[in-house]
Protein backbone atom coordinates (compact mmCIF):
# COMPACT_ATOMS: atom_id res chain seq x y z
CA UNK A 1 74.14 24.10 -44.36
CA UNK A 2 75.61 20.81 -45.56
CA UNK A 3 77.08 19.59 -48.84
CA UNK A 4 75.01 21.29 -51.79
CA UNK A 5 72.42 22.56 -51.63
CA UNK A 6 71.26 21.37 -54.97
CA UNK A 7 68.02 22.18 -55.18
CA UNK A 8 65.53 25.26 -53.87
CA UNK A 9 64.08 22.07 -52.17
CA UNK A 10 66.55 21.13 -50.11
CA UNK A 11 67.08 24.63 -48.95
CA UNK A 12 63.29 24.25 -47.72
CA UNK A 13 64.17 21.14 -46.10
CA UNK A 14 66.83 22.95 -43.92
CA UNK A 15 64.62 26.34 -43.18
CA UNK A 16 61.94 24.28 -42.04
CA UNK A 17 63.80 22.20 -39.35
CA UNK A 18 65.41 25.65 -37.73
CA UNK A 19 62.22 27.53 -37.81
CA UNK A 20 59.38 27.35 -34.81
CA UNK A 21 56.06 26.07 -36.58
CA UNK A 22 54.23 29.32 -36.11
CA UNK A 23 57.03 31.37 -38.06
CA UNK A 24 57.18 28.78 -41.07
CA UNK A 25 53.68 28.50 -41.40
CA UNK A 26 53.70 32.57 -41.24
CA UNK A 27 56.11 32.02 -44.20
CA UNK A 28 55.04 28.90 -46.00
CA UNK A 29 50.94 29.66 -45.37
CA UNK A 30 48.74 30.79 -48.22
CA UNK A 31 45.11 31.99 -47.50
CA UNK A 32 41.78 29.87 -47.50
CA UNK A 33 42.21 25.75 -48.81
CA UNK A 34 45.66 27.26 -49.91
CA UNK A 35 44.06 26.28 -53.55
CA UNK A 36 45.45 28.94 -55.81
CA UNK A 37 48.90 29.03 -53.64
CA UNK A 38 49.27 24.99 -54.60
CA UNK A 39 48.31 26.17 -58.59
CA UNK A 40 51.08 28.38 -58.65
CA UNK A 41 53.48 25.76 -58.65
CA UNK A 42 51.43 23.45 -60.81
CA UNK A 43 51.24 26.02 -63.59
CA UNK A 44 54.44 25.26 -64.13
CA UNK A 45 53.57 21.92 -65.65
CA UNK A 46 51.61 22.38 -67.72
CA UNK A 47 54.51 23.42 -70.08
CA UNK A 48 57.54 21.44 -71.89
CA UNK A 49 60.18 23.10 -73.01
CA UNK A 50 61.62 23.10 -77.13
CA UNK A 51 65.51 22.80 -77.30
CA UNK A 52 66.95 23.68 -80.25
CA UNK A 53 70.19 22.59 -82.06
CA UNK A 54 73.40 23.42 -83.11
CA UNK A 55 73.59 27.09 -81.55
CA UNK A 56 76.55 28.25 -80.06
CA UNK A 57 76.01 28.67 -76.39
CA UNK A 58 79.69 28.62 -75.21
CA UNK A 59 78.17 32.29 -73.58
CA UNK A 60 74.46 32.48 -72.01
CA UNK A 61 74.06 36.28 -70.94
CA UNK A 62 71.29 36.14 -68.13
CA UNK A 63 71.43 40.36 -68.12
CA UNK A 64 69.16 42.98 -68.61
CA UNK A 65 68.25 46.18 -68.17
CA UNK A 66 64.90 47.04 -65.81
CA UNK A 67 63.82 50.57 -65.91
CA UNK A 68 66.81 52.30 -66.19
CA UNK A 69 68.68 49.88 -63.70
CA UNK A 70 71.65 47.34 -65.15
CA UNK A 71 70.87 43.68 -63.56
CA UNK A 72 72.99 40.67 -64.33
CA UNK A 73 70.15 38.16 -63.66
CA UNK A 74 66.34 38.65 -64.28
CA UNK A 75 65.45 37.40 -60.75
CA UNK A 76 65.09 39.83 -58.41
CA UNK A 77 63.79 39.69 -54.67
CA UNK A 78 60.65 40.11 -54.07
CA UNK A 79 58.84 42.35 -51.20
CA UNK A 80 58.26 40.50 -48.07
CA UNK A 81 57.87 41.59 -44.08
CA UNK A 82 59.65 40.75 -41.17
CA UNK A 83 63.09 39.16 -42.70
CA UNK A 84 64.59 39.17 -39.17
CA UNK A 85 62.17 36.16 -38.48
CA UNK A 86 64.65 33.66 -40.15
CA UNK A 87 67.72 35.80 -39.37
CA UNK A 88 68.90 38.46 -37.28
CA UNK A 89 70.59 40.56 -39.79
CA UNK A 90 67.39 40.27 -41.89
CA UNK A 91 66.78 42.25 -44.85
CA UNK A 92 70.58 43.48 -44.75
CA UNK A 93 72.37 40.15 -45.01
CA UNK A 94 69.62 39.84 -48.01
CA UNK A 95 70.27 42.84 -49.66
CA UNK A 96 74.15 42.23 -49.36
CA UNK A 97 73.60 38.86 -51.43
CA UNK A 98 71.60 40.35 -53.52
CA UNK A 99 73.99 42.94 -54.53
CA UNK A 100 76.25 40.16 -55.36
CA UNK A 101 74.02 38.60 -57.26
CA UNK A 102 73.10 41.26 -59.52
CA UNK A 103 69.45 41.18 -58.81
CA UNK A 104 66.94 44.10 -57.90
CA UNK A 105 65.80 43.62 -53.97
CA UNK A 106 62.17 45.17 -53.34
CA UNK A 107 62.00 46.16 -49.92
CA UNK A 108 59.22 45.76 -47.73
CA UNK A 109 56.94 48.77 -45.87
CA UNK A 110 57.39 45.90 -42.95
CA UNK A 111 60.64 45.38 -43.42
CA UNK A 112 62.53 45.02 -40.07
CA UNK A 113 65.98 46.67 -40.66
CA UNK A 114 65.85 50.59 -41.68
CA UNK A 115 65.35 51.52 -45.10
CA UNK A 116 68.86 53.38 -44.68
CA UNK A 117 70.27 50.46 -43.13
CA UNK A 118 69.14 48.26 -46.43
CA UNK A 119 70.18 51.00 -48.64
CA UNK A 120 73.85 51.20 -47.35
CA UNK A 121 74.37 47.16 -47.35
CA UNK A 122 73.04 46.96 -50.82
CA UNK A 123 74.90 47.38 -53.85
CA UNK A 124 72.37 46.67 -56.41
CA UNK A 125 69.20 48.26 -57.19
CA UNK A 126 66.71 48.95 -54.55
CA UNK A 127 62.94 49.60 -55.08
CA UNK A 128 60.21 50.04 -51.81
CA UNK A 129 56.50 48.24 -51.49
CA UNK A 130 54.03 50.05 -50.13
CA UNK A 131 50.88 48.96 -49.15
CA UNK A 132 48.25 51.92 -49.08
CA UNK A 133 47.46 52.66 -45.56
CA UNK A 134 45.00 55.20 -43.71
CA UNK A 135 47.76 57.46 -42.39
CA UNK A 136 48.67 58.86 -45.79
CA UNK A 137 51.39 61.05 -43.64
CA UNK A 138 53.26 57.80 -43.00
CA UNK A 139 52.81 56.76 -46.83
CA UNK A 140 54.31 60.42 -47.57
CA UNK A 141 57.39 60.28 -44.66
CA UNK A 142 58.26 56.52 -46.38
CA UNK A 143 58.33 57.90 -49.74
CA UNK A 144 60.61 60.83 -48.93
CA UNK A 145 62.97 58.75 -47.19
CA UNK A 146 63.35 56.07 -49.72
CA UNK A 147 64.27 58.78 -52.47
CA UNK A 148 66.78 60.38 -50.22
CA UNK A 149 67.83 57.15 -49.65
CA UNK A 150 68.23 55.87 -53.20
CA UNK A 151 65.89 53.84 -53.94
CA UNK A 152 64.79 53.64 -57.65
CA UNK A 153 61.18 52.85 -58.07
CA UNK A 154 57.90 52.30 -55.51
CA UNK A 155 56.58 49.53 -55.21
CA UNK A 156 52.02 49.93 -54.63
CA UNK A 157 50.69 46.16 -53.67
CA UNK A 158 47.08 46.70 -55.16
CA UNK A 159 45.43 43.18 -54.24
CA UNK A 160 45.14 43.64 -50.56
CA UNK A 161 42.27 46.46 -49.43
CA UNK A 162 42.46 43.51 -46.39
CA UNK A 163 44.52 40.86 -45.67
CA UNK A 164 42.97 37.58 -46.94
CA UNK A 165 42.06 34.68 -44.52
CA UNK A 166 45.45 32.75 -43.95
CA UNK A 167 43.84 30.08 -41.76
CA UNK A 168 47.74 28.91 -40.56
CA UNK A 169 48.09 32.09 -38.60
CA UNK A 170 44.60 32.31 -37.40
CA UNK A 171 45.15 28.45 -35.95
CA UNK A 172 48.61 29.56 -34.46
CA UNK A 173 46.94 32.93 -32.86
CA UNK A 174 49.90 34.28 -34.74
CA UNK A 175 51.66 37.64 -33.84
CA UNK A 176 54.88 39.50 -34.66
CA UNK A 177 57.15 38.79 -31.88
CA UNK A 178 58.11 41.47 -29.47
CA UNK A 179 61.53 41.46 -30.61
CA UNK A 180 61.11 42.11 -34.19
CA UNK A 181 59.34 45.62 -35.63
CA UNK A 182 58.57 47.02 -38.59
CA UNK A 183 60.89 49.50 -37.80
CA UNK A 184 59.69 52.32 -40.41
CA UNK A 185 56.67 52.68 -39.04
CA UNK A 186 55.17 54.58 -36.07
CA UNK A 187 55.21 51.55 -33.30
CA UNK A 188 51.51 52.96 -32.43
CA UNK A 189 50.94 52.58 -36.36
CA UNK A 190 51.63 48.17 -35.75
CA UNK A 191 51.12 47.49 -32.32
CA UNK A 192 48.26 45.53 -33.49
CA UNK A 193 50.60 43.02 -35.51
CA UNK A 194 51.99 42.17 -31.78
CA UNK A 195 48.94 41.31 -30.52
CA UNK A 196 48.17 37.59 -30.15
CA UNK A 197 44.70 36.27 -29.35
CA UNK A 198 43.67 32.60 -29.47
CA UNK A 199 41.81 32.02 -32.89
CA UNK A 200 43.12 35.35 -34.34
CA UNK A 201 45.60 36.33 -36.62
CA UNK A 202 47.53 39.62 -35.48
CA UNK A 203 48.50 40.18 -39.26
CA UNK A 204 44.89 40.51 -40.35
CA UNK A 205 43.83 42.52 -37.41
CA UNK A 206 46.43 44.78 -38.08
CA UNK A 207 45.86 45.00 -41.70
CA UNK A 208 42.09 45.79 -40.79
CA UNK A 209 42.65 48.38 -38.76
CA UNK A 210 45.39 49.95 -40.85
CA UNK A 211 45.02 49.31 -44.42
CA UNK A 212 42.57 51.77 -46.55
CA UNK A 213 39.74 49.84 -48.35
CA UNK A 214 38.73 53.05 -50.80
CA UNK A 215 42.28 53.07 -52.76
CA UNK A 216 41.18 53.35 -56.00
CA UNK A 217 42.71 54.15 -59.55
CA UNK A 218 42.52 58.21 -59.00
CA UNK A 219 44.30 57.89 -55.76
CA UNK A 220 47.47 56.94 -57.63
CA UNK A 221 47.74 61.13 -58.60
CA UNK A 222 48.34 61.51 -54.97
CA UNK A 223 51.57 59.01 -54.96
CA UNK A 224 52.67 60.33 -57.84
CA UNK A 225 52.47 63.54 -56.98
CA UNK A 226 54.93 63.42 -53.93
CA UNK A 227 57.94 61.27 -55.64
CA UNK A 228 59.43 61.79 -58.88
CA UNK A 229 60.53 57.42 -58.61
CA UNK A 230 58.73 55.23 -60.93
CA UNK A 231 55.33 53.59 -59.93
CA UNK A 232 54.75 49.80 -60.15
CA UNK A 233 51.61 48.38 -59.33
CA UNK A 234 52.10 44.76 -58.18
CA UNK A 235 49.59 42.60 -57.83
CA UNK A 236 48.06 42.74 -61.47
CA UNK A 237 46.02 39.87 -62.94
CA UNK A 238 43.80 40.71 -65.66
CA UNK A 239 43.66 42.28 -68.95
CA UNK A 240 41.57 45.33 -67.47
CA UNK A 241 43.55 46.25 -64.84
CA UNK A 242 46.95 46.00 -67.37
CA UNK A 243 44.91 48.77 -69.80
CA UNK A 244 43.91 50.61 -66.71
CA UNK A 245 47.65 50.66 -65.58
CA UNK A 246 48.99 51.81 -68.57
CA UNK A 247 46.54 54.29 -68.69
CA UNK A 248 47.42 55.94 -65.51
CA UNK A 249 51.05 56.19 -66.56
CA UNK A 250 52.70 53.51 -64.12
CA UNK A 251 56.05 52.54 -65.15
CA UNK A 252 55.59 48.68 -65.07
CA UNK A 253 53.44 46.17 -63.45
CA UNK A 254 54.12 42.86 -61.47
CA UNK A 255 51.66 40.12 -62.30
CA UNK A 256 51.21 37.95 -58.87
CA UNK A 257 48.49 36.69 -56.53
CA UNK A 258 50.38 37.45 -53.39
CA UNK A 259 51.68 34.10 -53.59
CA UNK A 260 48.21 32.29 -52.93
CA UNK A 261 47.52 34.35 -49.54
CA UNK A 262 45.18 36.87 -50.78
CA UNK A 263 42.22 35.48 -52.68
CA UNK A 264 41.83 31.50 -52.63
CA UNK A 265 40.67 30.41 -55.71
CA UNK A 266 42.37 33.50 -57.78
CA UNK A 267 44.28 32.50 -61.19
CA UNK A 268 47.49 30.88 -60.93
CA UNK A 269 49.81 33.97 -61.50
CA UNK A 270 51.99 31.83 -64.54
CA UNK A 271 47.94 31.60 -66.33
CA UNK A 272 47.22 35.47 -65.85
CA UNK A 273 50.97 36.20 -67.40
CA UNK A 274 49.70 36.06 -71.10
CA UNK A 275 46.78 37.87 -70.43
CA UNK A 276 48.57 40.95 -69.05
CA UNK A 277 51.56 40.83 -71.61
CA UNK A 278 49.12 41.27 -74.24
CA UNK A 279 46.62 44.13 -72.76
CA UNK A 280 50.49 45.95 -71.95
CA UNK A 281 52.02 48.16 -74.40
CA UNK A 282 55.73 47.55 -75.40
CA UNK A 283 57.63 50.36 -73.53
CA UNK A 284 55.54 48.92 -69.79
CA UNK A 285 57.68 45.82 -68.86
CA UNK A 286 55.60 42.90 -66.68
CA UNK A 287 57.12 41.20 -63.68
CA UNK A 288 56.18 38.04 -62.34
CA UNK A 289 56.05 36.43 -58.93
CA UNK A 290 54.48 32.89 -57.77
CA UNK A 291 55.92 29.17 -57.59
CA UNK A 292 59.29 29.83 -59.29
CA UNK A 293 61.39 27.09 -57.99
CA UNK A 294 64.14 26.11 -60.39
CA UNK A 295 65.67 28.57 -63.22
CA UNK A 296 64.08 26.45 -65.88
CA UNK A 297 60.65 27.78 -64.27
CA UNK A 298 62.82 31.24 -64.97
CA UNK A 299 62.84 30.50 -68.46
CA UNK A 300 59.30 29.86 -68.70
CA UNK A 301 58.36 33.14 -67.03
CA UNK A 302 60.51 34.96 -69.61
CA UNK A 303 59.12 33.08 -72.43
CA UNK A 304 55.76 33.94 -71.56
CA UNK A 305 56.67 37.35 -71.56
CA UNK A 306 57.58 38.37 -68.21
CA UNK A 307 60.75 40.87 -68.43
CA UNK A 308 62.30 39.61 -64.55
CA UNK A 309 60.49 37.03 -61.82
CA UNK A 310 60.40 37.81 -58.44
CA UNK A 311 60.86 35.45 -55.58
CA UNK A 312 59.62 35.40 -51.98
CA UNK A 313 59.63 32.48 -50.07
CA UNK A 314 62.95 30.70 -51.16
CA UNK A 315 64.93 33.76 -50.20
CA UNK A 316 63.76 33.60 -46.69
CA UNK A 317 64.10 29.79 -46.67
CA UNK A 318 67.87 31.14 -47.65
CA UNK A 319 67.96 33.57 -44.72
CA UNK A 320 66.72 30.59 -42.43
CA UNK A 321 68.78 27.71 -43.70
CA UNK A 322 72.39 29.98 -43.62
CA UNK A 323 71.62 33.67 -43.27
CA UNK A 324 73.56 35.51 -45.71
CA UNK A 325 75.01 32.53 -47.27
CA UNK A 326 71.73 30.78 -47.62
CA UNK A 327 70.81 34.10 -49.86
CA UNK A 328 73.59 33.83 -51.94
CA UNK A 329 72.89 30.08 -52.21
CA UNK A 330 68.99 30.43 -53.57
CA UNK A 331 69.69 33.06 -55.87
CA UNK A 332 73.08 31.07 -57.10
CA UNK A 333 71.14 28.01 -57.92
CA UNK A 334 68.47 30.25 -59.85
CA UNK A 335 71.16 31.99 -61.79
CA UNK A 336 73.35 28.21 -62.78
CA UNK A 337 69.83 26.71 -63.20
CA UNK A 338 68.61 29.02 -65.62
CA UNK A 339 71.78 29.45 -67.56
CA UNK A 340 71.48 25.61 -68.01
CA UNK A 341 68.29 25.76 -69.23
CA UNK A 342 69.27 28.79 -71.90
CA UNK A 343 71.97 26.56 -72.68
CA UNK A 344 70.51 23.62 -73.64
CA UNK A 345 67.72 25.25 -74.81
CA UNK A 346 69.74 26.92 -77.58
CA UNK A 347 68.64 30.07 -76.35
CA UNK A 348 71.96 31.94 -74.88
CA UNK A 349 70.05 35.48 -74.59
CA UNK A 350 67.26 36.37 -72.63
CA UNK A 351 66.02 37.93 -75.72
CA UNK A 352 65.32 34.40 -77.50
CA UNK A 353 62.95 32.84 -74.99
CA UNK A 354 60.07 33.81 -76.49
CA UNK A 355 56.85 31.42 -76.67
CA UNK A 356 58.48 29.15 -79.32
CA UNK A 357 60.40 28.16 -76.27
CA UNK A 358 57.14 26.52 -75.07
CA UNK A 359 54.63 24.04 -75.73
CA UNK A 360 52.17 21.94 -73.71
CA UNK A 361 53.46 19.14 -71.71
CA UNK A 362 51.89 16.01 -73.39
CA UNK A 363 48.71 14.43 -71.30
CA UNK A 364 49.29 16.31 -68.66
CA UNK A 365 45.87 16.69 -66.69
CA UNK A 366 45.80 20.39 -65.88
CA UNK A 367 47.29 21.57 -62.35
CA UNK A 368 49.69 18.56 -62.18
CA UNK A 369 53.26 19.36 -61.84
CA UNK A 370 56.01 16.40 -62.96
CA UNK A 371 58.37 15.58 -59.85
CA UNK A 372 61.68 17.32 -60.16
């Protein structure tokens, strides 16, 4: 990469010019007018941020700790498929950075390196996404493997019973290329990911064929009854669901939209956050995914109530732009971004951005997002 980068933008800029259209817009796509992944950024906006005075910040501490695991910075990676389509050492060169980093890495059920493989280049945290799929022997033989492996918590992505209508990919007849597998899996359990057909998206065939539309809240016994590893349930957006999570014991929830490629239309993840703080008791910590962009949007997260954010797309921009480098370079600008922001905030723990870090951005028109 050249000089900088100094933004999460300009790592964009690069990933974009060294990736073939139909593999950014795999990446970059969101599902339907691509309405509610645009909001996700906007949300951000709608906030200003209250500095206070006279505090000594000649030390910002950006640690915490996340079920049981130490991190040194509450952004953690979030789950995402096929990491070996920006970069051939894929979802190892990322968890190596994130090691580094001091940031949790949720692995993918897609991802395209081994589980073991990820587990011995990491040395930070690990958790594993699942989606909930028909072959529940596959679901049980993942499971078993990631706790042998060391992996500390599962992962269950709750807002897809299909894959939502990501017109980019259907446009693009898009496939997984030969070369790259979800190598976890059966190959007879994804072949349909590789299959291309004009008009189509081989993504949402597969997830058709494969993915089980009856999950429901009682299935969760099932999971829980094969691994001893926390649950999370990402992909949590309302008040209900938070109650109903809590009651069914998970360990923590992640409140996202699938960054905007799920249901068009569905709240802006930053808008749901207070919502499923408040339905959440203390002791069941919410996560966050969906437009973070600079470490100030960190800060708002936090302040909203979110214990750690997740990101997706910049870390494969990363991968794209300079491989392992390019990792260490996203999550880098997170971590000095947001450490300004506590700074000159007046706010050097995580602890003190709370909501009196916050108010609303003056005549802003909702959905608008100042230029950075």
């Amino acid at each position: 990469m050249p000089v900088g980068p100094f933004t999460l933008a300009d790592v964009e800029r690069e990933a974009r010019a060294r990736l073939p259209s139909e593999v950014w817009d795999f990446i970059q796509g969101g599902s339907g007018s691509e309405r509610t992944l645009a909001a996700n950024a906007a949300q951000f906006g709608r906030y200003a941020l209250r500095p206070r005075t006279l505090v000594d910040v000649s030390a910002c501490d950006t640690g915490l700790d996340l079920l049981g695991s130490a991190l040194e910075l509450p952004v953690g990676v979030a789950p995402m498929a096929y990491h070996r389509l920006a970069d051939d050492e894929g979802e190892t060169a990322t968890a190596r950075a994130a090691g580094r980093a001091g940031a949790l890495l949720v692995a993918g059920i897609f991802a395209s390196r081994t589980l073991e493989e990820i587990a011995a280049a990491a040395t930070g945290p690990l958790w594993l996404q699942l989606y909930w799929l028909r072959r529940r022997d596959a679901l049980a033989a993942l499971v078993e493997r990631a706790e042998a492996a060391g992996y500390r918590a599962l992962v269950l992505t709750v807002d897809a019973p299909r894959v939502g209508r990501r017109l980019r990919d259907a446009r693009n007849g898009f496939a997984v290329p030969a070369g790259i597998r979800a190598v976890n899996l059966d190959p007879g359990l994804m072949a349909a990911s590789h299959r291309s057909a004009a008009g189509a998206s081989g993504i949402e065939s597969h997830a058709r064929e494969q993915f089980d539309p009856a999950l429901s809240w009682s299935d969760l016994a099932w999971l829980r009854e094969r691994s001893s590893l926390p649950l999370v349930l990402k992909g949590i957006l309302t008040a209900e669901d938070a109650r109903l999570a809590a009651e069914h014991g998970v360990a923590a929830v992640v409140v996202s939209n699938h960054g905007g490629r799920q249901l068009d239309g569905a709240l802006p993840s930053l808008a749901a956050l207070p919502e499923v703080v408040g339905a959440l008791p203390p002791e069941i910590p919410a996560l966050f995914d969906g437009g973070v962009r600079t470490g100030a949007d960190v800060a708002v997260a936090l302040a909203l109530g979110a214990r750690a954010v997740l990101v997706g797309r910049p870390v494969l921009w990363g991968l794209a732009a300079g491989g392992e480098a390019g990792v260490d370079a996203v999550l880098g600008l997170l971590r000095s971004e947001l450490e300004d922001a506590m700074a000159l905030l007046g706010r050097p723990a995580l602890r003190d951005l709370d909501r009196t870090t916050l108010a609303p951005w003056p005549g802003v028109p909702a959905g608008h997002r100042p230029d950075r």
